[in-house]
Each structure stands twice: as C-alpha cells, then as structure tokens.
PDB file of N, CA and C in Angstrom:
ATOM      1  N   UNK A   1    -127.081 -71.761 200.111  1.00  0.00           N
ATOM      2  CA  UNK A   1    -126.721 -70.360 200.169  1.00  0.00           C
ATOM      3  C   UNK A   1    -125.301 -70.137 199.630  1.00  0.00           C
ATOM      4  N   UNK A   2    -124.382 -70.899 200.117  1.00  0.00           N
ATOM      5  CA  UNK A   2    -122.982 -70.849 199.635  1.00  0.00           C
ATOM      6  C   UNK A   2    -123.215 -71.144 198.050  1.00  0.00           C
ATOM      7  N   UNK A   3    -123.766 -71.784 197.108  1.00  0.00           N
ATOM      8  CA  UNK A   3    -123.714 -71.782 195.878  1.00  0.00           C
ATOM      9  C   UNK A   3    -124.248 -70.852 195.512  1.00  0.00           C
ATOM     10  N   UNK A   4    -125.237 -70.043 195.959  1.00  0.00           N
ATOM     11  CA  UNK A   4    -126.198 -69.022 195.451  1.00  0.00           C
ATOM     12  C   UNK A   4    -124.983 -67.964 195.488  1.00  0.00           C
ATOM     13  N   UNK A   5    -123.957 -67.959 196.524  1.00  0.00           N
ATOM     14  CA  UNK A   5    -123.299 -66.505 196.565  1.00  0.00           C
ATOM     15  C   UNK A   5    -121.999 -66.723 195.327  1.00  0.00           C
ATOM     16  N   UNK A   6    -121.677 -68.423 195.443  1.00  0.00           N
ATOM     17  CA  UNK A   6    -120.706 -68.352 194.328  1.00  0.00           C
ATOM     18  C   UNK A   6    -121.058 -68.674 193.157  1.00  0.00           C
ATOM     19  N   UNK A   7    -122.218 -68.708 192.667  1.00  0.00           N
ATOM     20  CA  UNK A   7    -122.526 -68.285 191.299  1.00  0.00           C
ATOM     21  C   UNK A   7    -122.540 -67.263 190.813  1.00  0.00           C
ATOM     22  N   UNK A   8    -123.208 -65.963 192.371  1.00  0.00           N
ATOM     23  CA  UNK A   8    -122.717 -64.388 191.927  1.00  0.00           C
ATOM     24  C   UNK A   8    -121.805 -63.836 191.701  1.00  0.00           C
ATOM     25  N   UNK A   9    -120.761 -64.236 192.579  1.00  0.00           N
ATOM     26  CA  UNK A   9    -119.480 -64.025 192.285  1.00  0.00           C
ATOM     27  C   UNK A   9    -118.940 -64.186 191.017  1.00  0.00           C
ATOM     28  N   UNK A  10    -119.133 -65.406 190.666  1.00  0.00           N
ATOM     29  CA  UNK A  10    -118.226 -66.337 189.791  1.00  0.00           C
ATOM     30  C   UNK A  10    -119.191 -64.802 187.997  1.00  0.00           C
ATOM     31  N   UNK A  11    -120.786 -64.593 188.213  1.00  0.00           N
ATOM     32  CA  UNK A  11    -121.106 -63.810 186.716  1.00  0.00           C
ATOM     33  C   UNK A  11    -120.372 -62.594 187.476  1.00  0.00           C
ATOM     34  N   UNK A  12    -120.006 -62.168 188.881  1.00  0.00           N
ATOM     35  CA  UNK A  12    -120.001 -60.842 188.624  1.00  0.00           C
ATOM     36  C   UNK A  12    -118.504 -60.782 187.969  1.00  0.00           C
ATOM     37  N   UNK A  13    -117.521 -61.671 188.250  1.00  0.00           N
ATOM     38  CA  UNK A  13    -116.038 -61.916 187.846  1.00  0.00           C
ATOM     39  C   UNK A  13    -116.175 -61.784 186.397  1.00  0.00           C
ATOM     40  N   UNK A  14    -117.269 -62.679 185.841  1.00  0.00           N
ATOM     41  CA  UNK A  14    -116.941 -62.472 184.203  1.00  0.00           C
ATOM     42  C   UNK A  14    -117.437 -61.827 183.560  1.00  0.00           C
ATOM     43  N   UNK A  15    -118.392 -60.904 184.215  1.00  0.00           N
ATOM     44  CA  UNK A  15    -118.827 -59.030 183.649  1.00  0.00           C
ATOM     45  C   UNK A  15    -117.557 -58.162 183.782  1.00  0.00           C
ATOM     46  N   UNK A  16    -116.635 -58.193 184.871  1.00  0.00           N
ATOM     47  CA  UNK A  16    -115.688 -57.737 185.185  1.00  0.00           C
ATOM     48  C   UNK A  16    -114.429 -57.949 183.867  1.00  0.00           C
ATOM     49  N   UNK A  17    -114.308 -59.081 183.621  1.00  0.00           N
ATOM     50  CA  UNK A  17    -113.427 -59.737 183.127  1.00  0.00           C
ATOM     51  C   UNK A  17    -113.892 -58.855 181.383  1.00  0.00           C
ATOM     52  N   UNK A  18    -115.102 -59.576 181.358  1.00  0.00           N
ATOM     53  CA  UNK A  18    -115.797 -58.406 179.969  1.00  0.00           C
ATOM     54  C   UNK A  18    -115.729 -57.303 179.423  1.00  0.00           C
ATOM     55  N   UNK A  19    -115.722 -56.602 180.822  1.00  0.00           N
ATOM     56  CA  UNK A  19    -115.848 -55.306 180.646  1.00  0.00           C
ATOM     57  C   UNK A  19    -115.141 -54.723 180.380  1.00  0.00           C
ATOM     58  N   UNK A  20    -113.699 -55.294 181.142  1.00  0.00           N
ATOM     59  CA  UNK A  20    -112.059 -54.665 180.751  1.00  0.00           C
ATOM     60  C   UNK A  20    -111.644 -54.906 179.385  1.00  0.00           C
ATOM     61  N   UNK A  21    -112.133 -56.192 179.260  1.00  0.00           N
ATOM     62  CA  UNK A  21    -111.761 -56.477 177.704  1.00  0.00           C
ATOM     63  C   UNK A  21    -112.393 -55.354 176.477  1.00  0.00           C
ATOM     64  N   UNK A  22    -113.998 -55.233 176.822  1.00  0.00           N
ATOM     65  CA  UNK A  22    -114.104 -54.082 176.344  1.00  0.00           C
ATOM     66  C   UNK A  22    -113.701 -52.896 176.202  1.00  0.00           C
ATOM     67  N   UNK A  23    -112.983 -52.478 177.483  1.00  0.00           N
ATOM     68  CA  UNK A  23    -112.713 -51.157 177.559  1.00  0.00           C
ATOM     69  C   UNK A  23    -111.318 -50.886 177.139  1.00  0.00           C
ATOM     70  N   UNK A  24    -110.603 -51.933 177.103  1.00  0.00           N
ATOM     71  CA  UNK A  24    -109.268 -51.911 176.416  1.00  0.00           C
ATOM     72  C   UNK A  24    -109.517 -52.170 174.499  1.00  0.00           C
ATOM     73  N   UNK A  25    -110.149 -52.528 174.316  1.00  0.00           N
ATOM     74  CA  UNK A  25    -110.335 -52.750 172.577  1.00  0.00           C
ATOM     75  C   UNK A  25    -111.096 -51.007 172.598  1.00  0.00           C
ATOM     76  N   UNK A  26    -111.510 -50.189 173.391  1.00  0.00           N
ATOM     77  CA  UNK A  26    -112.376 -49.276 172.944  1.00  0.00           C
ATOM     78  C   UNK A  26    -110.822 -48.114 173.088  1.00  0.00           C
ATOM     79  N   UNK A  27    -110.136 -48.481 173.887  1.00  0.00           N
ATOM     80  CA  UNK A  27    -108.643 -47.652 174.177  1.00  0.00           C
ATOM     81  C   UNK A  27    -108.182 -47.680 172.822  1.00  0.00           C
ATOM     82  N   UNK A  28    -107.661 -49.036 172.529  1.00  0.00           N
ATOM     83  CA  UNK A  28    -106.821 -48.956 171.347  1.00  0.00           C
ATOM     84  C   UNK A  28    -107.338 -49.127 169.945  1.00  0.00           C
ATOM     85  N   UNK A  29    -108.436 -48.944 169.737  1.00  0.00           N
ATOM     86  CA  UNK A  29    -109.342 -48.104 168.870  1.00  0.00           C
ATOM     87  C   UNK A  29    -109.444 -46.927 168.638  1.00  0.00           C
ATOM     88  N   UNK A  30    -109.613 -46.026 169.923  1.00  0.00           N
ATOM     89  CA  UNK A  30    -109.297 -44.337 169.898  1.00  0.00           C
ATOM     90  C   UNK A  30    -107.581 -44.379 169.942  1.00  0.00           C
ATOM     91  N   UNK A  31    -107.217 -45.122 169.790  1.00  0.00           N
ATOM     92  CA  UNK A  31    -105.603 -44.742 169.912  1.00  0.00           C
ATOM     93  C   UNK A  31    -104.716 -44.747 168.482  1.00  0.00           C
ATOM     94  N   UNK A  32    -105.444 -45.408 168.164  1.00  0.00           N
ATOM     95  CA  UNK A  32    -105.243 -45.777 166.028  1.00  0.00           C
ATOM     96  C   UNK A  32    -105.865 -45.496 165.428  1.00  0.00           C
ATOM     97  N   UNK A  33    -106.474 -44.249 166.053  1.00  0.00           N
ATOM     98  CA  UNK A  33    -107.192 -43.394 165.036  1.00  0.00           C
ATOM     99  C   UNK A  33    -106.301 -42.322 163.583  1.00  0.00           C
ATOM    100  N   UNK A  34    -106.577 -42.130 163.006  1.00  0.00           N
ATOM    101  CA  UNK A  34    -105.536 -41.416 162.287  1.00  0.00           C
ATOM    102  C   UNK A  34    -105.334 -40.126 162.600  1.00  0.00           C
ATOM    103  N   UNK A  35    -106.063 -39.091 163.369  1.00  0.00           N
ATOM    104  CA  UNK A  35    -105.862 -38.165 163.574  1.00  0.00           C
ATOM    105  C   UNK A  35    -104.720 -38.681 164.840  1.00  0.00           C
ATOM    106  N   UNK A  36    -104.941 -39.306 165.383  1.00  0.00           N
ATOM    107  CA  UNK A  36    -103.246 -39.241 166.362  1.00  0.00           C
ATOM    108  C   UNK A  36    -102.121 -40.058 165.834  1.00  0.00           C
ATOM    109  N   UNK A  37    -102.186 -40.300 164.379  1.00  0.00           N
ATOM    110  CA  UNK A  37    -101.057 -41.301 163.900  1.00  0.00           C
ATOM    111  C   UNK A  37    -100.480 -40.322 162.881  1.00  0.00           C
ATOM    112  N   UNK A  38    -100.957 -39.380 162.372  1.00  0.00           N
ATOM    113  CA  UNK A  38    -100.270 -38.563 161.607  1.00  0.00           C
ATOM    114  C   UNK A  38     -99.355 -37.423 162.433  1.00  0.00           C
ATOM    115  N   UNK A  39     -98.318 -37.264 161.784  1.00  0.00           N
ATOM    116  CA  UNK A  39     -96.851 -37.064 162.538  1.00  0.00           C
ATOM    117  C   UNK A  39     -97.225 -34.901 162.037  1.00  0.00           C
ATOM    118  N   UNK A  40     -97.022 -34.312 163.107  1.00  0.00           N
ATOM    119  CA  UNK A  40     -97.343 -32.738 162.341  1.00  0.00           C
ATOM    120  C   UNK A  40     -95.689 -32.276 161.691  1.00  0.00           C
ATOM    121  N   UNK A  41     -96.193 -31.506 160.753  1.00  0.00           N
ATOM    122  CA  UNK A  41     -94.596 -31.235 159.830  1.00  0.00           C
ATOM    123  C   UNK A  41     -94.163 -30.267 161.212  1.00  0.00           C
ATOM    124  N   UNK A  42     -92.689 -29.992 161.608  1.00  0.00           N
ATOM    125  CA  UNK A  42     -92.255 -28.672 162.165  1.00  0.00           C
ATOM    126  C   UNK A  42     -92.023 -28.309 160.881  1.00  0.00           C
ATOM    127  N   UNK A  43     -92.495 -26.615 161.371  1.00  0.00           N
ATOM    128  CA  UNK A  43     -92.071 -25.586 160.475  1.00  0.00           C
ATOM    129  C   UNK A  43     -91.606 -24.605 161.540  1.00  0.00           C
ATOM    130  N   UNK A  44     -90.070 -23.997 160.974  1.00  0.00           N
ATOM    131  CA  UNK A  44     -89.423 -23.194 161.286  1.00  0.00           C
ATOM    132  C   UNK A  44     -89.639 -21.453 160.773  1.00  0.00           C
ATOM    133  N   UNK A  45     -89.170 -20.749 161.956  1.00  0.00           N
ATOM    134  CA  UNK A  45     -89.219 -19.397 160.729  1.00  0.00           C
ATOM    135  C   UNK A  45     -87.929 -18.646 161.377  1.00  0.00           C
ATOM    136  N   UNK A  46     -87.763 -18.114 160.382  1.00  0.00           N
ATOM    137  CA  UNK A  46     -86.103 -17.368 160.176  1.00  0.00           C
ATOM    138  C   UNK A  46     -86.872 -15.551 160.144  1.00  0.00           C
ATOM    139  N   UNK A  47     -86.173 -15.327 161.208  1.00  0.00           N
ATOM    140  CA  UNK A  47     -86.988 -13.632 161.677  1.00  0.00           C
ATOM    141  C   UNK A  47     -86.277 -13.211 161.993  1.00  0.00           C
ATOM    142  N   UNK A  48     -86.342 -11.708 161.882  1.00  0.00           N
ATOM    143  CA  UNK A  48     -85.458 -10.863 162.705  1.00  0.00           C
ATOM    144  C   UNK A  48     -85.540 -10.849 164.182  1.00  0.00           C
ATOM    145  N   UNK A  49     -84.452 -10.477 164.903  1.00  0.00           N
ATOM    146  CA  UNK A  49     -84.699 -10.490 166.544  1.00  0.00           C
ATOM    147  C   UNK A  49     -84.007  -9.710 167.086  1.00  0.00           C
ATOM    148  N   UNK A  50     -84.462  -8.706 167.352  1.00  0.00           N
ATOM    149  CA  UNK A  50     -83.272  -7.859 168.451  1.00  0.00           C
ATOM    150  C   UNK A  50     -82.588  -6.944 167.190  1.00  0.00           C
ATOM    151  N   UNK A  51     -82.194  -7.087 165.458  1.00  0.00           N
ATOM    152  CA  UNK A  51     -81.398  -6.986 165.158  1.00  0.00           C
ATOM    153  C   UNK A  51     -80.627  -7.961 164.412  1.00  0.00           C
ATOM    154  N   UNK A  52     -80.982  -9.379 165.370  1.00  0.00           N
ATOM    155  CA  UNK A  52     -80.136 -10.133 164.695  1.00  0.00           C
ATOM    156  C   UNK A  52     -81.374 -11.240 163.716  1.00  0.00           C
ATOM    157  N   UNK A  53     -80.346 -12.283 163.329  1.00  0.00           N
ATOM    158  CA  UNK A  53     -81.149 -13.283 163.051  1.00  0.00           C
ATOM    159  C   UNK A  53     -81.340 -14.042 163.855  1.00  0.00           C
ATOM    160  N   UNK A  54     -82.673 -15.230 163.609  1.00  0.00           N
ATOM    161  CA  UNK A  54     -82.942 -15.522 164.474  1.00  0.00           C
ATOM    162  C   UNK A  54     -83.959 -16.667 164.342  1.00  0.00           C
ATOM    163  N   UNK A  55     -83.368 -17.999 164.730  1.00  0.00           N
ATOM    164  CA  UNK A  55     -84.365 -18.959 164.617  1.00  0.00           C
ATOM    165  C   UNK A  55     -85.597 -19.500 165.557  1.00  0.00           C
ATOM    166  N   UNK A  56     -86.922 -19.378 165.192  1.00  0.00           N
ATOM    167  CA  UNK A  56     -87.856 -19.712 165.634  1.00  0.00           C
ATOM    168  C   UNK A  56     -88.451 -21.016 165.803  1.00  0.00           C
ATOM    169  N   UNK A  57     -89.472 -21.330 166.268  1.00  0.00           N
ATOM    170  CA  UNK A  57     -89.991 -22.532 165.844  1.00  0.00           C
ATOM    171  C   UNK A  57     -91.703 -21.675 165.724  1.00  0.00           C
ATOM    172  N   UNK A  58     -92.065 -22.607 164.779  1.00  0.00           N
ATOM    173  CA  UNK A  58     -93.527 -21.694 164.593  1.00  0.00           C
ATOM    174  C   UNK A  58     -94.458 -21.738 166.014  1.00  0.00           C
ATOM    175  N   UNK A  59     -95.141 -20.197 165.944  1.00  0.00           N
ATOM    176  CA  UNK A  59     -96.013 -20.294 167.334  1.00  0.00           C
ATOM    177  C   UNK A  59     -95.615 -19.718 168.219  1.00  0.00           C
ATOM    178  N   UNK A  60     -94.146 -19.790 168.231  1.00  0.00           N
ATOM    179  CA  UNK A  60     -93.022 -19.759 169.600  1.00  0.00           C
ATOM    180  C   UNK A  60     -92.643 -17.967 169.535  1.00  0.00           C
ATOM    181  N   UNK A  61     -92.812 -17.446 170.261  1.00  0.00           N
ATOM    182  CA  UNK A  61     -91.969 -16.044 170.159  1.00  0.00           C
ATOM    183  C   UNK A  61     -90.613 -15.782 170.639  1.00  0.00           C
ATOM    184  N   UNK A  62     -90.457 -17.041 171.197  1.00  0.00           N
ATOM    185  CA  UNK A  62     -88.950 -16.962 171.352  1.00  0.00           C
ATOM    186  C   UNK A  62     -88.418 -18.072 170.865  1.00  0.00           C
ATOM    187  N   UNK A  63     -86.810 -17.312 170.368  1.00  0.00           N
ATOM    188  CA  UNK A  63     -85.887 -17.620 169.303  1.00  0.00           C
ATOM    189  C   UNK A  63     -85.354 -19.155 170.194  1.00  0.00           C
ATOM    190  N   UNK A  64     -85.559 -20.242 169.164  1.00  0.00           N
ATOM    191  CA  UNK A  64     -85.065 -21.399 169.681  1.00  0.00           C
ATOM    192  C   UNK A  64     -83.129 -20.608 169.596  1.00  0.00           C
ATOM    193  N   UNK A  65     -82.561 -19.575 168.704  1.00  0.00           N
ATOM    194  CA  UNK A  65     -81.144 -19.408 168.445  1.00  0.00           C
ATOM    195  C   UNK A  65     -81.629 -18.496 167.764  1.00  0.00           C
ATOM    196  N   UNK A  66     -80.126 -17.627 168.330  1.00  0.00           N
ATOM    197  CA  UNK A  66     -80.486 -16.260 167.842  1.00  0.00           C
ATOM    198  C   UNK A  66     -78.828 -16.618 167.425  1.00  0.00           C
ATOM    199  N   UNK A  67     -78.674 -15.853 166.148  1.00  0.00           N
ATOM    200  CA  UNK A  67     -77.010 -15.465 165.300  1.00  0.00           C
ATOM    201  C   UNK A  67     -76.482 -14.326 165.452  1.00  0.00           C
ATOM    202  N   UNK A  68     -75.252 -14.313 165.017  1.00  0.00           N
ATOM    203  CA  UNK A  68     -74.313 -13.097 165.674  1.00  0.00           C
ATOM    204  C   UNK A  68     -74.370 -12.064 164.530  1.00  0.00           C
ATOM    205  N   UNK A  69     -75.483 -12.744 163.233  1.00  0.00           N
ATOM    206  CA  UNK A  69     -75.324 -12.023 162.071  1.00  0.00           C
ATOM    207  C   UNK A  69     -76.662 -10.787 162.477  1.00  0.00           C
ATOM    208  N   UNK A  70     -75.776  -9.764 162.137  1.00  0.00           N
ATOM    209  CA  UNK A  70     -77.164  -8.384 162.381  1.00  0.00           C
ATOM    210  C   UNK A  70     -78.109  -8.635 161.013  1.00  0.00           C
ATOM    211  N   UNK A  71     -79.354  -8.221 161.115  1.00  0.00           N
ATOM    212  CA  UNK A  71     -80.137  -8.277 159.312  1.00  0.00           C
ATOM    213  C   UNK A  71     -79.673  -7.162 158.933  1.00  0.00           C
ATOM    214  N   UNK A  72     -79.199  -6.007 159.523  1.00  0.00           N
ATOM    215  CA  UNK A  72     -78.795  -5.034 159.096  1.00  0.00           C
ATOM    216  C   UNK A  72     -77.466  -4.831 158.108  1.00  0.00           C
ATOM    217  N   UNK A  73     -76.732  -6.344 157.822  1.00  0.00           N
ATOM    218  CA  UNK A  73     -75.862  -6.547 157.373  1.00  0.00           C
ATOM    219  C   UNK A  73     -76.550  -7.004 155.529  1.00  0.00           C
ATOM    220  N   UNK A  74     -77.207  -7.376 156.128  1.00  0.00           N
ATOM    221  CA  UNK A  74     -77.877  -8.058 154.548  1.00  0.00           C
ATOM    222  C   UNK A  74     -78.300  -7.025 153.444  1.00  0.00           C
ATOM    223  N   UNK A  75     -78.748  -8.140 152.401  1.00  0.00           N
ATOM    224  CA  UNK A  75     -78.968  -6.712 151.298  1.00  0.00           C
ATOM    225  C   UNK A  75     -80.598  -6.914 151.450  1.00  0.00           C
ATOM    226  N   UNK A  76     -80.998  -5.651 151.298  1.00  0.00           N
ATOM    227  CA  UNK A  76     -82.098  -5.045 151.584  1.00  0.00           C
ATOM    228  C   UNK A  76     -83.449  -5.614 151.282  1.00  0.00           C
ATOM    229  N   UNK A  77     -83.204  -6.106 149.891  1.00  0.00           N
ATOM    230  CA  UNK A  77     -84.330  -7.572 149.405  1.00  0.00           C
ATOM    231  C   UNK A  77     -84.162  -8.048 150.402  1.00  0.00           C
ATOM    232  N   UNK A  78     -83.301  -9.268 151.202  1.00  0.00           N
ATOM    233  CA  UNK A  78     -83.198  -9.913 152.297  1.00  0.00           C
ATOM    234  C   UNK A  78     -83.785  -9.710 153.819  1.00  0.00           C
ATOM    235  N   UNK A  79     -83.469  -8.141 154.053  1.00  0.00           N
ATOM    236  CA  UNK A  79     -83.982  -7.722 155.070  1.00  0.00           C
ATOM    237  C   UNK A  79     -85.465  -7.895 155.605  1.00  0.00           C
ATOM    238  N   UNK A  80     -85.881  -7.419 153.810  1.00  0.00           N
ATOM    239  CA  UNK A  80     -87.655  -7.070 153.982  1.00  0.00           C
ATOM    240  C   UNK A  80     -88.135  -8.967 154.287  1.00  0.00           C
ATOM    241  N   UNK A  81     -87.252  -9.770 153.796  1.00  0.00           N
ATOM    242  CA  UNK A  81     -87.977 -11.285 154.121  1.00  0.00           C
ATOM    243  C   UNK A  81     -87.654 -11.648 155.317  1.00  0.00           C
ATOM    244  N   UNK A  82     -86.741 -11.799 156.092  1.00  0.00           N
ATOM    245  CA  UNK A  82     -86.141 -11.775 157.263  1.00  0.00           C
ATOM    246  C   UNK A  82     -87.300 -11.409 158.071  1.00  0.00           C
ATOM    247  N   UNK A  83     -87.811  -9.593 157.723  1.00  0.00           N
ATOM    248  CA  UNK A  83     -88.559  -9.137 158.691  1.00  0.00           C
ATOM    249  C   UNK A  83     -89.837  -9.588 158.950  1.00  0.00           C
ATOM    250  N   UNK A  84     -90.107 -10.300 157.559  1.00  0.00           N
ATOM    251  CA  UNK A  84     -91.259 -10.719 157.126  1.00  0.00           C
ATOM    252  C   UNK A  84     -91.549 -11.996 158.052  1.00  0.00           C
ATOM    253  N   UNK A  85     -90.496 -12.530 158.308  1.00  0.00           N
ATOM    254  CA  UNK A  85     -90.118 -14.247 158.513  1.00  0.00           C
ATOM    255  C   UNK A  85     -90.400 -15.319 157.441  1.00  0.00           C
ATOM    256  N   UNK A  86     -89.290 -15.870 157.519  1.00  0.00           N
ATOM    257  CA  UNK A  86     -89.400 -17.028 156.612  1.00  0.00           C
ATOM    258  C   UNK A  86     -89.858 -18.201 156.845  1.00  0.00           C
ATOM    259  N   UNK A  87     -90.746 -18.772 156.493  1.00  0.00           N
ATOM    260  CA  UNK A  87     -91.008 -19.914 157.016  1.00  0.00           C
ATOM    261  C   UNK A  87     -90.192 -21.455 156.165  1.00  0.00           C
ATOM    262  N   UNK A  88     -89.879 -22.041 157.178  1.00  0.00           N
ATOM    263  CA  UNK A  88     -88.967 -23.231 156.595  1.00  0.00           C
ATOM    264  C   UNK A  88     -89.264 -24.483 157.564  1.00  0.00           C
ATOM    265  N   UNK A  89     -89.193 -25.707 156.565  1.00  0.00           N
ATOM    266  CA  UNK A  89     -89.448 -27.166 156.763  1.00  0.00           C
ATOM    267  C   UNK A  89     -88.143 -27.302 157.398  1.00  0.00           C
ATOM    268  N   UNK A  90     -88.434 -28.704 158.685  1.00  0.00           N
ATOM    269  CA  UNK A  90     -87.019 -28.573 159.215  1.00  0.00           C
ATOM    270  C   UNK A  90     -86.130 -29.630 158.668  1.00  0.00           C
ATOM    271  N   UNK A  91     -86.503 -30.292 156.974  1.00  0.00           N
ATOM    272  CA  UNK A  91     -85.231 -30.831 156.715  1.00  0.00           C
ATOM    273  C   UNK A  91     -84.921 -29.807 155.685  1.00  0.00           C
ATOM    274  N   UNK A  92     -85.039 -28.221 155.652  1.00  0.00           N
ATOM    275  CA  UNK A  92     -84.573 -27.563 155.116  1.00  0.00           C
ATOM    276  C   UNK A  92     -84.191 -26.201 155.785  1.00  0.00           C
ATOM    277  N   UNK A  93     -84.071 -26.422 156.942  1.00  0.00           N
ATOM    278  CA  UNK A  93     -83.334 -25.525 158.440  1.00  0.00           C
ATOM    279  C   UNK A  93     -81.786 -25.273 157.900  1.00  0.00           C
ATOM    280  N   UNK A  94     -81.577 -26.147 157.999  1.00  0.00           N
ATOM    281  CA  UNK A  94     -79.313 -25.811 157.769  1.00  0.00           C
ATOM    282  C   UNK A  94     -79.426 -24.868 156.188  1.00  0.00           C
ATOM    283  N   UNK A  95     -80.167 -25.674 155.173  1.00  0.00           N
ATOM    284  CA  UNK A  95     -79.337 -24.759 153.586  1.00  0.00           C
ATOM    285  C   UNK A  95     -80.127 -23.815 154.014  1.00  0.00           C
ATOM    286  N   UNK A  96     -81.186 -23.603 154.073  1.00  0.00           N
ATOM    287  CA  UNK A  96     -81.863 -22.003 154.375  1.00  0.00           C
ATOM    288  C   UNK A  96     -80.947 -21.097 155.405  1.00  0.00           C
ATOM    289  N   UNK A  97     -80.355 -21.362 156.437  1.00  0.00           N
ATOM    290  CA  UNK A  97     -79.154 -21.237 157.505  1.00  0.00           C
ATOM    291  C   UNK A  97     -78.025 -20.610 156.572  1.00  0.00           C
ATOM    292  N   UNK A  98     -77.478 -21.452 156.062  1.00  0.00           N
ATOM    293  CA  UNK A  98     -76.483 -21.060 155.098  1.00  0.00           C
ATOM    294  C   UNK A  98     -76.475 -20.030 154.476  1.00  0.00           C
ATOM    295  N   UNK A  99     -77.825 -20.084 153.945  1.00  0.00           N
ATOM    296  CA  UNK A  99     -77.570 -18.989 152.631  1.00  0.00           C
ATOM    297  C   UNK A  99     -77.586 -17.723 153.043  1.00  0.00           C
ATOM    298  N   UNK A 100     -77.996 -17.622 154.538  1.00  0.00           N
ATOM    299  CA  UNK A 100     -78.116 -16.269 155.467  1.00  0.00           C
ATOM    300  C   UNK A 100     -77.000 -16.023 155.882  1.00  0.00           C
ATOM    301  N   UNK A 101     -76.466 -16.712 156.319  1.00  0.00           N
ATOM    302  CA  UNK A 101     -75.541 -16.426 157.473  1.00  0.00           C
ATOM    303  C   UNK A 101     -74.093 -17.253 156.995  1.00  0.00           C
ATOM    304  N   UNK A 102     -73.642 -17.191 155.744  1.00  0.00           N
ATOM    305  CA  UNK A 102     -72.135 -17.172 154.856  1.00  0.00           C
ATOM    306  C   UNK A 102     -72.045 -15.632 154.462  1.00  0.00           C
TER     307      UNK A 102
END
C-alpha cells in the first residue's frame, strides 16, 4: 500500500512539475508577442486653453502645461492652428514650443 500511494504521489508531482513548466512557456509566449513589444509613439497637441497656450498629451483634456502666452497674441494664421490643435511627436515638443512661444 505504501508503494501504491508513493508512486501516486511521486506521477502526481511530475504532472505538477509539467504543468508549470507548461504554463510558464505559454506566459512568456503571450508576453513576446509583438503587439506588446511595440513601444506606442506619444503624440502631443499644442491647443488653445482658457486663452492661453497649452500643452496636451493626446486623449487627455487636460493641459499637461498651460503658458503665460495668450493665442490672442499671435498672428491670426497661428491662431486658427492653435485652435485647431497641433499635433506633435514628442522628440519634436521643445522646437514646436519655441516657435510659439519666442
């Protein structure tokens, strides 16, 4: 009887042992998939707010930073894009920045 129970033991240990192994190769399989390895671009948008300018992050309705510059200061081409929002890549956040708000 004692061998009969530790032979069960001993397959149920290495179904156990199996199974994890399986279930960890099935983890890091869905984990290196490419849809979760590709990095999403941020895109920024440059909008009016209140008046002022005003940096967004896309999606977001509120201003990650809002500027002390009014759009009402700008020239009028400018305004209508402003109001429009601009959309901008964020290794091109600062010169797009600049060219507003000098």
């Amino acid at each position: 009887m004692k061998k009969h129970f530790l032979f069960i033991t001993l397959i149920m240990c290495v179904a156990f042992i199996m199974f994890g192994v399986s279930l960890n190769n099935t983890v890091k399989a869905t984990s290196q998939s490419p849809e979760t390895t590709e990095i999403k671009e941020i895109t920024y948008i440059l909008s009016d707010y209140h008046g002022r300018i005003a940096l967004f992050e896309s999606e977001n309705p509120i201003p990650i930073k809002v500027f002390e510059v009014f759009t009402s200061s700008l020239p009028e081409s400018d305004i209508e894009l402003i109001k429009g929002g601009i959309n901008v890549k964020y290794e091109d956040v600062n010169k797009t920045l600049e060219d507003y708000l000098s």
